[in-house]
N, C-alpha and C. Protein backbone atom coordinates (compact mmCIF):
# COMPACT_ATOMS: atom_id res chain seq x y z
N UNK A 1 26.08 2.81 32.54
CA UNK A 1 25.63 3.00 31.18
C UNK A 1 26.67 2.42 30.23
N UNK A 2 26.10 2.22 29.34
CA UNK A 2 27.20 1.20 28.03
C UNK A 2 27.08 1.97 26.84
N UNK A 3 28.26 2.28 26.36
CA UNK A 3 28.43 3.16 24.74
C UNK A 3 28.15 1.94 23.95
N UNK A 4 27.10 2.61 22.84
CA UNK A 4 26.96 1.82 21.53
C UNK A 4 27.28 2.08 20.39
N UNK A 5 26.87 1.88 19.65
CA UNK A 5 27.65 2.32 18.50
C UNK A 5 26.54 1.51 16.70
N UNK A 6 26.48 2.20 16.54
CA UNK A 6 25.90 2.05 14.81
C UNK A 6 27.15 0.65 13.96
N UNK A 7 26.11 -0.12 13.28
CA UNK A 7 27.04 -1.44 12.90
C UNK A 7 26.30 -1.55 11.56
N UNK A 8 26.78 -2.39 10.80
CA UNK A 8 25.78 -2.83 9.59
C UNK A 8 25.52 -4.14 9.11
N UNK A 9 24.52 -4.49 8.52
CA UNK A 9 23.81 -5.88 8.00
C UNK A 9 23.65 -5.60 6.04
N UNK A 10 24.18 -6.57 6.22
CA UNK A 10 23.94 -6.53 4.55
C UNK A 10 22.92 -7.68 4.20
N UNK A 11 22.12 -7.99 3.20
CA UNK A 11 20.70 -8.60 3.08
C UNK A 11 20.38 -8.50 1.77
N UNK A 12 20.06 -9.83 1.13
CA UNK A 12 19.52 -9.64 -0.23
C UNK A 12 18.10 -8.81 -0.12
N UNK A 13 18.11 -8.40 -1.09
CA UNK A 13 16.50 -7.48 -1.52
C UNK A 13 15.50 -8.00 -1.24
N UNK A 14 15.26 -9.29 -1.97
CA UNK A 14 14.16 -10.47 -1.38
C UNK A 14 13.62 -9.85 0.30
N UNK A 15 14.61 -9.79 1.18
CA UNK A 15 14.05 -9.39 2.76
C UNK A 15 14.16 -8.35 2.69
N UNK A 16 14.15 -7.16 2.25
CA UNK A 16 13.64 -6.03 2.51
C UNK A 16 12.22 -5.99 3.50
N UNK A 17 10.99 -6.87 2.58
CA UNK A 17 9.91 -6.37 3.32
C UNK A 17 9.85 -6.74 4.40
N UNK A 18 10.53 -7.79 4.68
CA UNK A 18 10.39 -8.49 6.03
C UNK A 18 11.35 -7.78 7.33
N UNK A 19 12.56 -7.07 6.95
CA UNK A 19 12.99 -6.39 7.66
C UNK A 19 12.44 -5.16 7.91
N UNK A 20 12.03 -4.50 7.13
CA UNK A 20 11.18 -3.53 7.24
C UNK A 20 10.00 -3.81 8.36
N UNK A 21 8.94 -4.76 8.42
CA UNK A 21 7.92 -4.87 9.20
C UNK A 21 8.20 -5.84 10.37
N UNK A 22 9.52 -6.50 10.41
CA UNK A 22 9.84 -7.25 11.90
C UNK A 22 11.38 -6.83 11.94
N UNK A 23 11.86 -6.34 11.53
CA UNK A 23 13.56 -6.27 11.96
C UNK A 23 14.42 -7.41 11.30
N UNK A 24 15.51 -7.53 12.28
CA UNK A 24 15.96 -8.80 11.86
C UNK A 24 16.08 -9.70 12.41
N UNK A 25 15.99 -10.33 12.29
CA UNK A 25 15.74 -11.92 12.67
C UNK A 25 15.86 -13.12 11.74
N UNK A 26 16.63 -13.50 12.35
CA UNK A 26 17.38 -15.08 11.47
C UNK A 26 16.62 -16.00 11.67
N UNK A 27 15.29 -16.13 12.60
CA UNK A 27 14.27 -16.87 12.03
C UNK A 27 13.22 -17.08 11.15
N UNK A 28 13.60 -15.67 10.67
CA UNK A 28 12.31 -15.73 9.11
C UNK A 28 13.53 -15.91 7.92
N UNK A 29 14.61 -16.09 8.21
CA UNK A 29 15.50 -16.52 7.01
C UNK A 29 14.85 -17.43 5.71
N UNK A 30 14.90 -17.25 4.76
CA UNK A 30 14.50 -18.12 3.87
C UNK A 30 14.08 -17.41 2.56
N UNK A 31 13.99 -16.12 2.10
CA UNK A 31 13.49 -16.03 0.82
C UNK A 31 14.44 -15.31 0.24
N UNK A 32 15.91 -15.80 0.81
CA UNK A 32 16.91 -15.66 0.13
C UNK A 32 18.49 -16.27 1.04
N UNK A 33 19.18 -16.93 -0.18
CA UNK A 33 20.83 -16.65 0.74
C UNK A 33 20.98 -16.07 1.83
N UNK A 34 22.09 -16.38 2.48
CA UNK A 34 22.77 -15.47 3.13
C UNK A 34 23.96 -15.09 2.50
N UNK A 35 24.73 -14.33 2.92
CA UNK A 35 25.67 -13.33 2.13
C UNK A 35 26.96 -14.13 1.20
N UNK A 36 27.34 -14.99 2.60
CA UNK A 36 28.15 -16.12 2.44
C UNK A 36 27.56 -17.44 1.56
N UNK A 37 26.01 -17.12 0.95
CA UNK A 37 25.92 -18.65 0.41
C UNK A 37 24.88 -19.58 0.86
N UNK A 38 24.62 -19.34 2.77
CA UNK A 38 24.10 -20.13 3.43
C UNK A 38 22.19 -20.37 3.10
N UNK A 39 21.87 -21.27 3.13
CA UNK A 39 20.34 -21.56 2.78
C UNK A 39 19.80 -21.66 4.33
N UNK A 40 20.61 -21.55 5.41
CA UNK A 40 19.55 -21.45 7.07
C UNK A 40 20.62 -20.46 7.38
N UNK A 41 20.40 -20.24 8.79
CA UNK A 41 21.15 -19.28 9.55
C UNK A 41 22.67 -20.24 9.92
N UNK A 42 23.63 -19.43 10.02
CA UNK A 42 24.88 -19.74 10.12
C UNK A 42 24.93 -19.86 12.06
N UNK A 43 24.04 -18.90 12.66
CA UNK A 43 24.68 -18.82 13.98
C UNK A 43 23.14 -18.39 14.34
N UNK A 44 22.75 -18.21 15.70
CA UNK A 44 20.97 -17.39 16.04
C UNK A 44 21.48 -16.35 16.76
N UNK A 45 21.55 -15.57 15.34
CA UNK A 45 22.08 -14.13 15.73
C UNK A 45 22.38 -13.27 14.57
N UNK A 46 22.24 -12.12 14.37
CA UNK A 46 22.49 -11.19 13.19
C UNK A 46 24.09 -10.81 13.15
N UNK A 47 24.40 -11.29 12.13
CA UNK A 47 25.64 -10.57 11.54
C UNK A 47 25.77 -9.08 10.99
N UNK A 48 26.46 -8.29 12.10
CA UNK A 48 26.47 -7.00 11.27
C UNK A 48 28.29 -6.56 11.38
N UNK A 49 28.51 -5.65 10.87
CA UNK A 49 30.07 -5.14 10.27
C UNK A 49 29.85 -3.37 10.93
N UNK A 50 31.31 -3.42 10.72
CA UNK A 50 31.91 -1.78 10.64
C UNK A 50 31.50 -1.34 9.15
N UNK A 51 31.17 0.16 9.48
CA UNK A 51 31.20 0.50 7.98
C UNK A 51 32.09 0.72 6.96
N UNK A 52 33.94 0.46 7.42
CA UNK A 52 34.66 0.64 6.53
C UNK A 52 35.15 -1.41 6.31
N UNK A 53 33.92 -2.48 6.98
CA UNK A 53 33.76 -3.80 6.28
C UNK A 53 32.79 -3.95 5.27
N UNK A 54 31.90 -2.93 4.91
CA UNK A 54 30.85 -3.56 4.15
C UNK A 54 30.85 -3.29 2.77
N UNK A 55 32.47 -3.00 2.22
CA UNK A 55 32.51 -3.26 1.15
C UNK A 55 33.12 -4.97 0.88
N UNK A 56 33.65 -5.33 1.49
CA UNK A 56 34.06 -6.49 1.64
C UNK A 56 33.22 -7.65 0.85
N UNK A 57 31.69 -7.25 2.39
CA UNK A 57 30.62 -8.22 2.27
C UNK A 57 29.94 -7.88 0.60
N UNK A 58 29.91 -6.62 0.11
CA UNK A 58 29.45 -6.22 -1.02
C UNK A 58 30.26 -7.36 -1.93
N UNK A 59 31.63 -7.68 -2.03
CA UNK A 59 31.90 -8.16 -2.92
C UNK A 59 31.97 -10.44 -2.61
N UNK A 60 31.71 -10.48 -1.55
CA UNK A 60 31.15 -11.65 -1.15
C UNK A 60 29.79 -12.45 -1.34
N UNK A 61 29.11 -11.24 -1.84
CA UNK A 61 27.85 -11.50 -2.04
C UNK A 61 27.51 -12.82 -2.91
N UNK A 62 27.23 -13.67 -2.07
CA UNK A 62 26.36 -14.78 -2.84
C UNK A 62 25.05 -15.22 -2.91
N UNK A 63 24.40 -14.02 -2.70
CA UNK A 63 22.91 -14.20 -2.51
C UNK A 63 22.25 -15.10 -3.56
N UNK A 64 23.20 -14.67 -4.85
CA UNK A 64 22.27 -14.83 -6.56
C UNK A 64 21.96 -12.96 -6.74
N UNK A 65 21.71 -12.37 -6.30
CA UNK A 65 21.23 -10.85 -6.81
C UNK A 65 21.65 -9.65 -5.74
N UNK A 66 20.76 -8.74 -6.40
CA UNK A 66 21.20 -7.27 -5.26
C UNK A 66 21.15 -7.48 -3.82
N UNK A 67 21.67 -6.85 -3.04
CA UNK A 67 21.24 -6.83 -2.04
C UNK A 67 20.81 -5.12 -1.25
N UNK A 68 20.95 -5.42 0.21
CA UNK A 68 20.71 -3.91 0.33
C UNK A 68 21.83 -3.68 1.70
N UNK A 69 21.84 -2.34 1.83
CA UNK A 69 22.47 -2.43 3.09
C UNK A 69 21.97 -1.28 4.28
N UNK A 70 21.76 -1.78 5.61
CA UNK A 70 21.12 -1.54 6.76
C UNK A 70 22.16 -0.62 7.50
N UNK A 71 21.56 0.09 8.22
CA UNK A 71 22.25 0.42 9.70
C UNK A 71 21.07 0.12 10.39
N UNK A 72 22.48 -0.23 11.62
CA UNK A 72 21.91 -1.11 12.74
C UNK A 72 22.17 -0.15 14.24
N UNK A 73 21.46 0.46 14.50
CA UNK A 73 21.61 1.96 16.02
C UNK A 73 21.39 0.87 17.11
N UNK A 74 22.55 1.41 17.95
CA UNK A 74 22.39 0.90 19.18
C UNK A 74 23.39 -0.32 19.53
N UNK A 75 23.72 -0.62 19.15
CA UNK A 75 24.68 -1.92 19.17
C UNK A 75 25.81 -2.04 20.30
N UNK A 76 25.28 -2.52 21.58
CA UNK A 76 26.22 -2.84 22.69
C UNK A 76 27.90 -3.61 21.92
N UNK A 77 28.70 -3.32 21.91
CA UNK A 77 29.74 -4.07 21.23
C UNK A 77 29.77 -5.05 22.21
N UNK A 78 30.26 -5.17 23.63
CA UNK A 78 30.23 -5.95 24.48
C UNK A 78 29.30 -6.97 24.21
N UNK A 79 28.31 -7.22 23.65
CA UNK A 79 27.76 -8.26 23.72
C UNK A 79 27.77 -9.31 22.22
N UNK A 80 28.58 -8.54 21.23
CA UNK A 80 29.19 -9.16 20.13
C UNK A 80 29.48 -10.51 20.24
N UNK A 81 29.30 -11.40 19.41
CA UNK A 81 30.48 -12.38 19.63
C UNK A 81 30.84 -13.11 18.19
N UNK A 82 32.16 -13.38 18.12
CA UNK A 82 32.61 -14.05 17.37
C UNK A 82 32.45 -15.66 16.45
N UNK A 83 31.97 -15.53 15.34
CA UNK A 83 31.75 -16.70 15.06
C UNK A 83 32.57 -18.38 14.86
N UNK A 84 33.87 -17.59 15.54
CA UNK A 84 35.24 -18.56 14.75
C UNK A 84 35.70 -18.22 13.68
N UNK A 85 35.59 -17.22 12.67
CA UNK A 85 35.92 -16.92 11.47
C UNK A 85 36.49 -15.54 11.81
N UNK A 86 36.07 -14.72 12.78
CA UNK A 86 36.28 -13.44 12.46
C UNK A 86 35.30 -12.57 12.00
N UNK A 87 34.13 -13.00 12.23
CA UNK A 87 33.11 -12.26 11.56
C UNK A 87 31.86 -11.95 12.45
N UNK A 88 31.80 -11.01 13.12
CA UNK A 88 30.61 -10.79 14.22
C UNK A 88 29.15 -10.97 14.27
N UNK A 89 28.41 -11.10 15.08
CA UNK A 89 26.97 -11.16 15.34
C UNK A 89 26.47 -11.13 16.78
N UNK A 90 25.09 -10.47 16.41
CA UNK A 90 24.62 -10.08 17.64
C UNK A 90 23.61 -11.42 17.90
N UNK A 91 23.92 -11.84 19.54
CA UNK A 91 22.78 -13.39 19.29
C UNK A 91 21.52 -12.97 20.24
N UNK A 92 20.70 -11.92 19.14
CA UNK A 92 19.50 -11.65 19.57
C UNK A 92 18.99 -10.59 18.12
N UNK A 93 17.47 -10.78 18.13
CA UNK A 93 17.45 -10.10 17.31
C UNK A 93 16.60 -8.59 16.88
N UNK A 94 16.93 -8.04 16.16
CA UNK A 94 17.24 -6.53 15.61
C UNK A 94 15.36 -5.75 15.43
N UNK A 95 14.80 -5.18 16.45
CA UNK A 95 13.88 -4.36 16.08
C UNK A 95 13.84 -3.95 14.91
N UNK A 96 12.71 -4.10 14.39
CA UNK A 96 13.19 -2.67 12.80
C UNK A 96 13.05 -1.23 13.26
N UNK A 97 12.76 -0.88 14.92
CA UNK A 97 12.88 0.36 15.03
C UNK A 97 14.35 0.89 15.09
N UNK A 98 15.06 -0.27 15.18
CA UNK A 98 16.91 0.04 15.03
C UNK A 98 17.33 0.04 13.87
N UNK A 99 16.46 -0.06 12.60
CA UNK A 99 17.40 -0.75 11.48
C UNK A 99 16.65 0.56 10.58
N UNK A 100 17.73 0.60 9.55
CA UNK A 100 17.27 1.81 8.67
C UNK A 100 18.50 1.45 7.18
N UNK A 101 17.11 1.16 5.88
CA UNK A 101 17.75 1.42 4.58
C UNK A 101 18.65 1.93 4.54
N UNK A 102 19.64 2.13 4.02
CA UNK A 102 20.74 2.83 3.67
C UNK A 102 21.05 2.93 2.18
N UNK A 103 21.69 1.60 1.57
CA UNK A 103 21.55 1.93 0.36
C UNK A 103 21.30 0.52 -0.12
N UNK A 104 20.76 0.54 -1.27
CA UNK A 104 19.54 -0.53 -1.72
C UNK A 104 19.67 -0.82 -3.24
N UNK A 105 19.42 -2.21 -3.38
CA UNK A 105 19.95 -3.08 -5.11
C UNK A 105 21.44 -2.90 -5.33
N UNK A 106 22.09 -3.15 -4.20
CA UNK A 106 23.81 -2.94 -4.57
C UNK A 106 23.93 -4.25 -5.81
N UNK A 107 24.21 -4.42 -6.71
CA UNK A 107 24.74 -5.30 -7.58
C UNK A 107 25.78 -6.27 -7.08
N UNK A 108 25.93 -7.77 -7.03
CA UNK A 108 26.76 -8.18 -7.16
C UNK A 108 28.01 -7.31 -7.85
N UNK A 109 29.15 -7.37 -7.12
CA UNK A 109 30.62 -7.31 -7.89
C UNK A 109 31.50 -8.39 -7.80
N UNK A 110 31.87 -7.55 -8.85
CA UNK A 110 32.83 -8.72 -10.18
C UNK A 110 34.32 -8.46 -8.86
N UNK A 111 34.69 -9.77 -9.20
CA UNK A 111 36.47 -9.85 -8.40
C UNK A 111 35.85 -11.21 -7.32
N UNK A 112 35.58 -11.45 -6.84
CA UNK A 112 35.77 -12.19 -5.82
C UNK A 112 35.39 -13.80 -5.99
């Protein structure tokens, strides 16, 4: 048996509905940024964080607008992998029976 562990995804608002009714998946990318800026997927795989990183991504936000932020249940760490930056993802993608609102229209912040 393998310990998992709860991770998080941060996501402009725009995909709410779509995470909500398919999970996540970096192949319906498109009706918004990615966090970093990106207009396709960076890697084919979901980027998610620790919860004492996702203030970080809060202030990285380059969507253009709010975003929201997810928990992600279940998350084999072992199967993580690194993008070259330091910044994780899972390269498969996220049921929405794993993923759950958390907190929602975070505002861009000022500093970064």
């Amino acid at each position: 048996m393998f310990d998992t562990s709860t991770f998080f995804h941060i996501s402009s608002v725009l995909n709410r509905r779509s995470i909500t009714q398919h999970g996540l998946d970096w192949t319906r990318m498109g009706a918004a940024q990615g966090i970093a800026g990106s207009s396709r997927p960076e890697v084919e795989g979901i980027f998610v964080c620790r919860d004492e990183e996702t203030e970080f991504f809060f202030q990285i936000n380059n969507t253009g607008g709010p975003v929201d932020l997810w928990s992600v249940d279940g998350v084999d760490e072992g199967l993580l992998l690194d993008n070259g930056n330091g910044f994780v993802y899972l390269p498969d993608r996220i049921p929405a029976t794993r993923v759950r609102l958390v907190r929602s229209n975070v505002p861009p912040q000022p500093g970064f």
